[in-house]
Protein backbone atom coordinates (compact mmCIF):
# COMPACT_ATOMS: atom_id res chain seq x y z
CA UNK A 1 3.30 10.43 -1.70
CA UNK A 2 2.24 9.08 -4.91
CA UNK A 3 2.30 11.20 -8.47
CA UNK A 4 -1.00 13.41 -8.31
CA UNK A 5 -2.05 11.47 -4.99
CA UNK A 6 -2.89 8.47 -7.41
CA UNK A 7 -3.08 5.02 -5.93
CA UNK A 8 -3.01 6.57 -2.28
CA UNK A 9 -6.17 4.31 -1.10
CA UNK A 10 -3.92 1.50 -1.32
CA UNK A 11 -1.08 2.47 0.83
CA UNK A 12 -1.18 1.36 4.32
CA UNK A 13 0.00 -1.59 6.16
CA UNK A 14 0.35 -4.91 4.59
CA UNK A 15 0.22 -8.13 6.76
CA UNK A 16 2.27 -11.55 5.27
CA UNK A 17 -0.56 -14.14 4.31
CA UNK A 18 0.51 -17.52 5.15
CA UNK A 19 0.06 -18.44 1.25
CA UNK A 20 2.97 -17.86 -1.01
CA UNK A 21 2.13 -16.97 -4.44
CA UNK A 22 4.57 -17.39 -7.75
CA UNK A 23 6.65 -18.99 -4.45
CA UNK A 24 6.56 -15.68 -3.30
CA UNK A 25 5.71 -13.97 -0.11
CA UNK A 26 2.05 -12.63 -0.32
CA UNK A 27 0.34 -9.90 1.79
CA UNK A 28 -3.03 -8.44 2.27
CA UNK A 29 -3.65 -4.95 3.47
CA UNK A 30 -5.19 -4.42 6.92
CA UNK A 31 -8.40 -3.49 6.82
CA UNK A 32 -8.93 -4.60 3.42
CA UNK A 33 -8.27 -8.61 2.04
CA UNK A 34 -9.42 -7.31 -1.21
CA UNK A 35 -6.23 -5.66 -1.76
CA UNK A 36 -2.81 -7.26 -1.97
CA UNK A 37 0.81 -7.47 -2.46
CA UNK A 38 2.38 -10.01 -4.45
CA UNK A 39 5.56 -10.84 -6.72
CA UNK A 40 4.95 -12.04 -10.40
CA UNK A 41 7.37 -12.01 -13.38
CA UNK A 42 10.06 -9.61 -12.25
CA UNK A 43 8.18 -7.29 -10.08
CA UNK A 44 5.99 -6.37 -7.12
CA UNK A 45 2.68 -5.71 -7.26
CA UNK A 46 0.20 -4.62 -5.32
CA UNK A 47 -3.52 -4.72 -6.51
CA UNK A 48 -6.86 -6.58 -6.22
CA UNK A 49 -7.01 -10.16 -4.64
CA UNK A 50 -9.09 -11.41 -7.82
CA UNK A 51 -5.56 -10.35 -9.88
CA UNK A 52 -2.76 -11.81 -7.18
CA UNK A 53 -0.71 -13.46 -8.73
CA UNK A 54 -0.66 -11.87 -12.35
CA UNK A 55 1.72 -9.39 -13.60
CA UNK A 56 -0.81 -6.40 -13.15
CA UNK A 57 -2.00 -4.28 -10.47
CA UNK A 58 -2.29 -1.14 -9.19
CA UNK A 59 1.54 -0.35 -8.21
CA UNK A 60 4.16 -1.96 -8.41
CA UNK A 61 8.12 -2.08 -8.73
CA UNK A 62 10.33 -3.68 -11.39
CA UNK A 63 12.68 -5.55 -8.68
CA UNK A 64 13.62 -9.08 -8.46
CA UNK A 65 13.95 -8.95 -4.40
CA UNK A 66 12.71 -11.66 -2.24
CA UNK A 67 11.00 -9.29 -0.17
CA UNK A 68 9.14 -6.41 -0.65
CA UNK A 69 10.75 -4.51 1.69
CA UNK A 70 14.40 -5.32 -0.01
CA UNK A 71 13.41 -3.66 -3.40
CA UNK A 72 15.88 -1.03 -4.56
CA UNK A 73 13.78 0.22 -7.90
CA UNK A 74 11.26 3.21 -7.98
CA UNK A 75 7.88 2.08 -7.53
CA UNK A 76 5.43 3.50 -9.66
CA UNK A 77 1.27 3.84 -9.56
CA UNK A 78 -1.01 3.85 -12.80
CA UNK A 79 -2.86 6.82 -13.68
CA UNK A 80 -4.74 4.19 -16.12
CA UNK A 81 -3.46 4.40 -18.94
CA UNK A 82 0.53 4.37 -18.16
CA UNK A 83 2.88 3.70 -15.31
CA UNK A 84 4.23 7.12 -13.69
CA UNK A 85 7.01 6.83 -11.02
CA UNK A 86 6.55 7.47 -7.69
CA UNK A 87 10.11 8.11 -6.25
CA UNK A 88 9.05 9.29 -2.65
CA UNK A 89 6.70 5.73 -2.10
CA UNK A 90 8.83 3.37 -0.23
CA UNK A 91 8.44 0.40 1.62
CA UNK A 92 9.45 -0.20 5.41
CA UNK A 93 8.83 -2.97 7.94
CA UNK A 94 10.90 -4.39 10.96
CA UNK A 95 12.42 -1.63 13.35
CA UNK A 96 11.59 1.55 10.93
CA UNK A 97 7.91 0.21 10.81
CA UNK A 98 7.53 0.06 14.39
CA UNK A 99 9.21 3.05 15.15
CA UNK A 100 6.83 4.58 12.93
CA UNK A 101 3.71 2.88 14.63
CA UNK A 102 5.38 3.91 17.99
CA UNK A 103 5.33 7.57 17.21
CA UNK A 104 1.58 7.63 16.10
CA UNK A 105 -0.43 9.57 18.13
CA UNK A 106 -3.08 7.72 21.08
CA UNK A 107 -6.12 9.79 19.88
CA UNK A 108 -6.26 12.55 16.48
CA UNK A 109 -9.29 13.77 15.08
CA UNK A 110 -9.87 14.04 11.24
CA UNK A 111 -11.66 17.81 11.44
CA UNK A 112 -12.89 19.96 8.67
CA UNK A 113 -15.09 21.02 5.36
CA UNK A 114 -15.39 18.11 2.82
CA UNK A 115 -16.92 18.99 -0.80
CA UNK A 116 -20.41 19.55 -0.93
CA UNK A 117 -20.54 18.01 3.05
CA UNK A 118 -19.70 14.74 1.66
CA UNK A 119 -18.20 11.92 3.70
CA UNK A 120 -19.29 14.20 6.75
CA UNK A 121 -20.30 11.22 8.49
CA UNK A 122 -16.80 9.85 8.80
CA UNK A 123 -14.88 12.97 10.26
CA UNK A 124 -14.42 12.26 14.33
CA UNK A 125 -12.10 11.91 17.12
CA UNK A 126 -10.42 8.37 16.47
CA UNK A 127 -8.68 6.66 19.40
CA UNK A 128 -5.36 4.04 18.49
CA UNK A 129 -6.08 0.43 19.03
């Protein structure tokens, strides 16, 4: 969970790019190669492609760790105009990640109202690939 739910669109699953950046490991998120996740200066960000490498974004975590997944700080999300934390985000990959992925469901369906009936469209039955 994020602070007010900001950020949330770009949590999800990151995949290593074979590019390092800053000498850094990179990653994109699935689904989406506009977003990434990237070192620079002393902490990891994750934000737009056109920005990788800079020391902005739209999270990120004030840790010197070689790997995203070894960082010990609070993340925190922008609302825009300041950084608020976001101590419940947290990053996992290896055996907790795939434990996770294990335990998702083979078929859900996303059911309901939406405001004003928009984004109708995208509500379904969605089957695991």
């Amino acid at each position: 969970a994020t602070p007010q739910n900001r950020q949330r669109a770009w949590l999800g699953i990151f995949k290593r790019r074979p590019e390092a950046v800053n000498g850094w490991p990179s990653y994109a998120l699935l689904g989406d190669d506009g977003t990434r996740l990237w070192h620079a200066g002393r902490c990891w960000f994750v934000g737009a492609a056109a920005e990788c490498g800079q020391a902005k974004g739209w999270i990120n975590a004030a840790d010197g760790s070689l790997t995203p997944e070894q960082v010990a700080a609070t993340w925190q999300v922008t609302d825009g105009s300041a950084w608020l934390d976001a101590p419940e985000l947290r990053l996992i990959a290896g055996e907790a990640l795939a434990s996770a992925l294990a335990a998702a469901a083979d078929t859900v369906a996303l059911v309901g109202a939406t405001p004003q009936n928009r984004q109708r469209a995208w509500l379904g039955i969605f089957k695991r690939r």
